[in-house]
Structures are given as structure tokens and as C-alpha cells.
N, C-alpha and C. Protein backbone atom coordinates (compact mmCIF):
# COMPACT_ATOMS: atom_id res chain seq x y z
N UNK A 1 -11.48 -8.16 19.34
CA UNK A 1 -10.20 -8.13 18.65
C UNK A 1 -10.28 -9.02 17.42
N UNK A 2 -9.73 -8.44 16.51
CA UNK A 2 -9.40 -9.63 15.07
C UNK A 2 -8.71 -10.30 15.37
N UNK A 3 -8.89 -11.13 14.28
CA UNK A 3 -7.76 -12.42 14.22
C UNK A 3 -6.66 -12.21 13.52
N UNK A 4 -5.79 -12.69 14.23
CA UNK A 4 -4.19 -12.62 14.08
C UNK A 4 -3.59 -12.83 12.56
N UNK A 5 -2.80 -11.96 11.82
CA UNK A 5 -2.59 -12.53 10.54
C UNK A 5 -0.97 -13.52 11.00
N UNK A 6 -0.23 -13.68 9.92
CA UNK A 6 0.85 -14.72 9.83
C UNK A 6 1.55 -14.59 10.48
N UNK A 7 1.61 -13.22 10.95
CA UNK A 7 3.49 -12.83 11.76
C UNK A 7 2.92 -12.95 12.72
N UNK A 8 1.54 -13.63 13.60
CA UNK A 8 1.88 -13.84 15.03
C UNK A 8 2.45 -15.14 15.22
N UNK A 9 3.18 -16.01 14.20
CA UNK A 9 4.52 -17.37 14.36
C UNK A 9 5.71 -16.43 14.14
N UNK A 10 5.95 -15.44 14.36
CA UNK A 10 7.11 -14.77 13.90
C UNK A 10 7.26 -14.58 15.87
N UNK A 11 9.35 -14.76 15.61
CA UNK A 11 9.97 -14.36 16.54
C UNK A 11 10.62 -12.90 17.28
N UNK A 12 10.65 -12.16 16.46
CA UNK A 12 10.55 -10.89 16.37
C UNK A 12 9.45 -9.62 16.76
N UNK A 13 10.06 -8.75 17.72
CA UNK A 13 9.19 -7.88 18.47
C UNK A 13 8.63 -7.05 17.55
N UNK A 14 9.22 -6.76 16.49
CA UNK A 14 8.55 -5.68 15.67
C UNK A 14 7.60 -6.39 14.98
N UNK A 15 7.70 -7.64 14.49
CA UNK A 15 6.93 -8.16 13.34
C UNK A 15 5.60 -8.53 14.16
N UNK A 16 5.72 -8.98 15.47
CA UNK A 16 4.75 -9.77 16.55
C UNK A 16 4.08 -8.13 16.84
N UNK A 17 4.54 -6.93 16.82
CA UNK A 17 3.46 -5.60 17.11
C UNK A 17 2.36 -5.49 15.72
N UNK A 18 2.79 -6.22 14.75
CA UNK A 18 1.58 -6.08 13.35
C UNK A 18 0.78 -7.42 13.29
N UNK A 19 0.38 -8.59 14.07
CA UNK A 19 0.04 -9.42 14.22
C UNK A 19 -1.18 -9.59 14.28
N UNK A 20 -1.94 -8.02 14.45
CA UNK A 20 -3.41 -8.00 14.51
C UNK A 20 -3.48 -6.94 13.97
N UNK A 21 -2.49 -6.14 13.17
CA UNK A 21 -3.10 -5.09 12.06
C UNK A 21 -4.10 -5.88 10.81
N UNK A 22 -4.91 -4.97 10.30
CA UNK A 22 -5.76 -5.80 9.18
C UNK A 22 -5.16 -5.56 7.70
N UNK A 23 -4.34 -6.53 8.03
CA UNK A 23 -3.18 -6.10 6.59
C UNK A 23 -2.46 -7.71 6.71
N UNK A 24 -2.62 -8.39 5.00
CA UNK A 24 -2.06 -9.45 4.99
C UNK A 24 -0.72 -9.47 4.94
N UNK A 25 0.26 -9.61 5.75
CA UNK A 25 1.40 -9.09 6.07
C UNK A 25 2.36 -10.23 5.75
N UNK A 26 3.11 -10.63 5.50
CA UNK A 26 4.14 -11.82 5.08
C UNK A 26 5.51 -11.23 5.95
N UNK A 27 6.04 -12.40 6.11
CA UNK A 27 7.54 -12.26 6.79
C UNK A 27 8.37 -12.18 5.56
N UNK A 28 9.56 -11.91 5.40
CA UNK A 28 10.04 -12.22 4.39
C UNK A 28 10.45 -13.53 3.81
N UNK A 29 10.89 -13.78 2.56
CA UNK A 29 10.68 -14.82 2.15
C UNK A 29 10.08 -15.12 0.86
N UNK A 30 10.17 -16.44 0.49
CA UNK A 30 9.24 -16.91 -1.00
C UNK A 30 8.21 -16.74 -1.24
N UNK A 31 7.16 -17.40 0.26
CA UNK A 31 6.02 -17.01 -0.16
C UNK A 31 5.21 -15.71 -0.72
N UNK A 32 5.80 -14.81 0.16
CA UNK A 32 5.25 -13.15 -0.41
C UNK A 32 5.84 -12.91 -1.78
N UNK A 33 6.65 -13.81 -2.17
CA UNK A 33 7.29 -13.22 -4.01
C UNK A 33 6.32 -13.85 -4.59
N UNK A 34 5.58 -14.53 -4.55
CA UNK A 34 5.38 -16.14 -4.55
C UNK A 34 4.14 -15.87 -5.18
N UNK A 35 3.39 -14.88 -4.19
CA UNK A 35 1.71 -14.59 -4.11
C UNK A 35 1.59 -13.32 -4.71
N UNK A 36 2.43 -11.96 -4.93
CA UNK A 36 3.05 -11.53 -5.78
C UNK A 36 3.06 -11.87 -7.16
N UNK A 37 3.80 -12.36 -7.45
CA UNK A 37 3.95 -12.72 -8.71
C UNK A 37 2.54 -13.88 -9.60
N UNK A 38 2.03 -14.23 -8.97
CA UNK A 38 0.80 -14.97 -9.18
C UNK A 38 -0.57 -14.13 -9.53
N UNK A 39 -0.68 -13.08 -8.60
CA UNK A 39 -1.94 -12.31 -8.35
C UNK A 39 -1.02 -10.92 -9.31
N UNK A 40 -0.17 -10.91 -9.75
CA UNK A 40 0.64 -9.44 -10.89
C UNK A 40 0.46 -8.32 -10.01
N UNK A 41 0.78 -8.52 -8.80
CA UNK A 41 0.79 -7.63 -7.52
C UNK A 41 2.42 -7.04 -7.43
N UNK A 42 2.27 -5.53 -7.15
CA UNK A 42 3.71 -5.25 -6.26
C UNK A 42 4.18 -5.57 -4.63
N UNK A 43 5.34 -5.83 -4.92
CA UNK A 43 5.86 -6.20 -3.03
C UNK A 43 5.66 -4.42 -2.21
N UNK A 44 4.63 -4.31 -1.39
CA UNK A 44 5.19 -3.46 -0.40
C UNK A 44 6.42 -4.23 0.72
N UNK A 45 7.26 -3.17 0.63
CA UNK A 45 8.42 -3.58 1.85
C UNK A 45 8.61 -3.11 2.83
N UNK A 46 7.84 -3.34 3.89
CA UNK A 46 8.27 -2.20 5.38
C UNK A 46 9.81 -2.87 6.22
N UNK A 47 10.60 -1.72 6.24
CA UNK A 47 11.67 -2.20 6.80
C UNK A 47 12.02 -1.61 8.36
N UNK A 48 10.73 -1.37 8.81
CA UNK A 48 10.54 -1.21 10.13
C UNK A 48 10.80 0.85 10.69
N UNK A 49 11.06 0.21 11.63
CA UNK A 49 11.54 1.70 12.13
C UNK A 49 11.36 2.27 13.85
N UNK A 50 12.10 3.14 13.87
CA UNK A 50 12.62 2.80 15.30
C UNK A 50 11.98 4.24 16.28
């Protein structure tokens, strides 16, 4: 198994199921605008789904 990206400190069931996808994944928040805007990157936004 890989190693866990950021959202396995996340409280949330949906965010804790992408925790070992291989995708640098951010919770929401500053930092992802943050690293974004630094690297002249666009925000992907997944807003889940049921």
C-alpha cells in the first residue's frame, strides 16, 4: 500500500476514502490557494458525491 497523502488528518468519511489515492489532495482551505497560486496552477475542486 502507498503512503497516505494529507486528508488521512481529515475528519470526514469522504475525504478519509482518498487518503491513499495517488493524488496530492488538499482539504480545503489556504494552503491549496496557497500552492496554487505559487506553482501558476489551477484549483481542481471535487465536491464529492453520493
Amino acid at each position: 500500500m502507498s503512503e497516505p497523502n494529507r486528508l488521512i488528518n481529515e475528519k470526514s468519511p469522504y475525504l478519509l476514502q482518498h487518503a491513499y489515492n495517488p493524488v496530492d489532495w488538499f482539504p480545503w482551505g489556504d494552503a491549496a490557494f496557497e500552492k496554487a497560486k505559487k506553482e501558476d496552477k489551477p484549483v481542481f475542486l471535487s465536491i464529492g458525491y453520493s
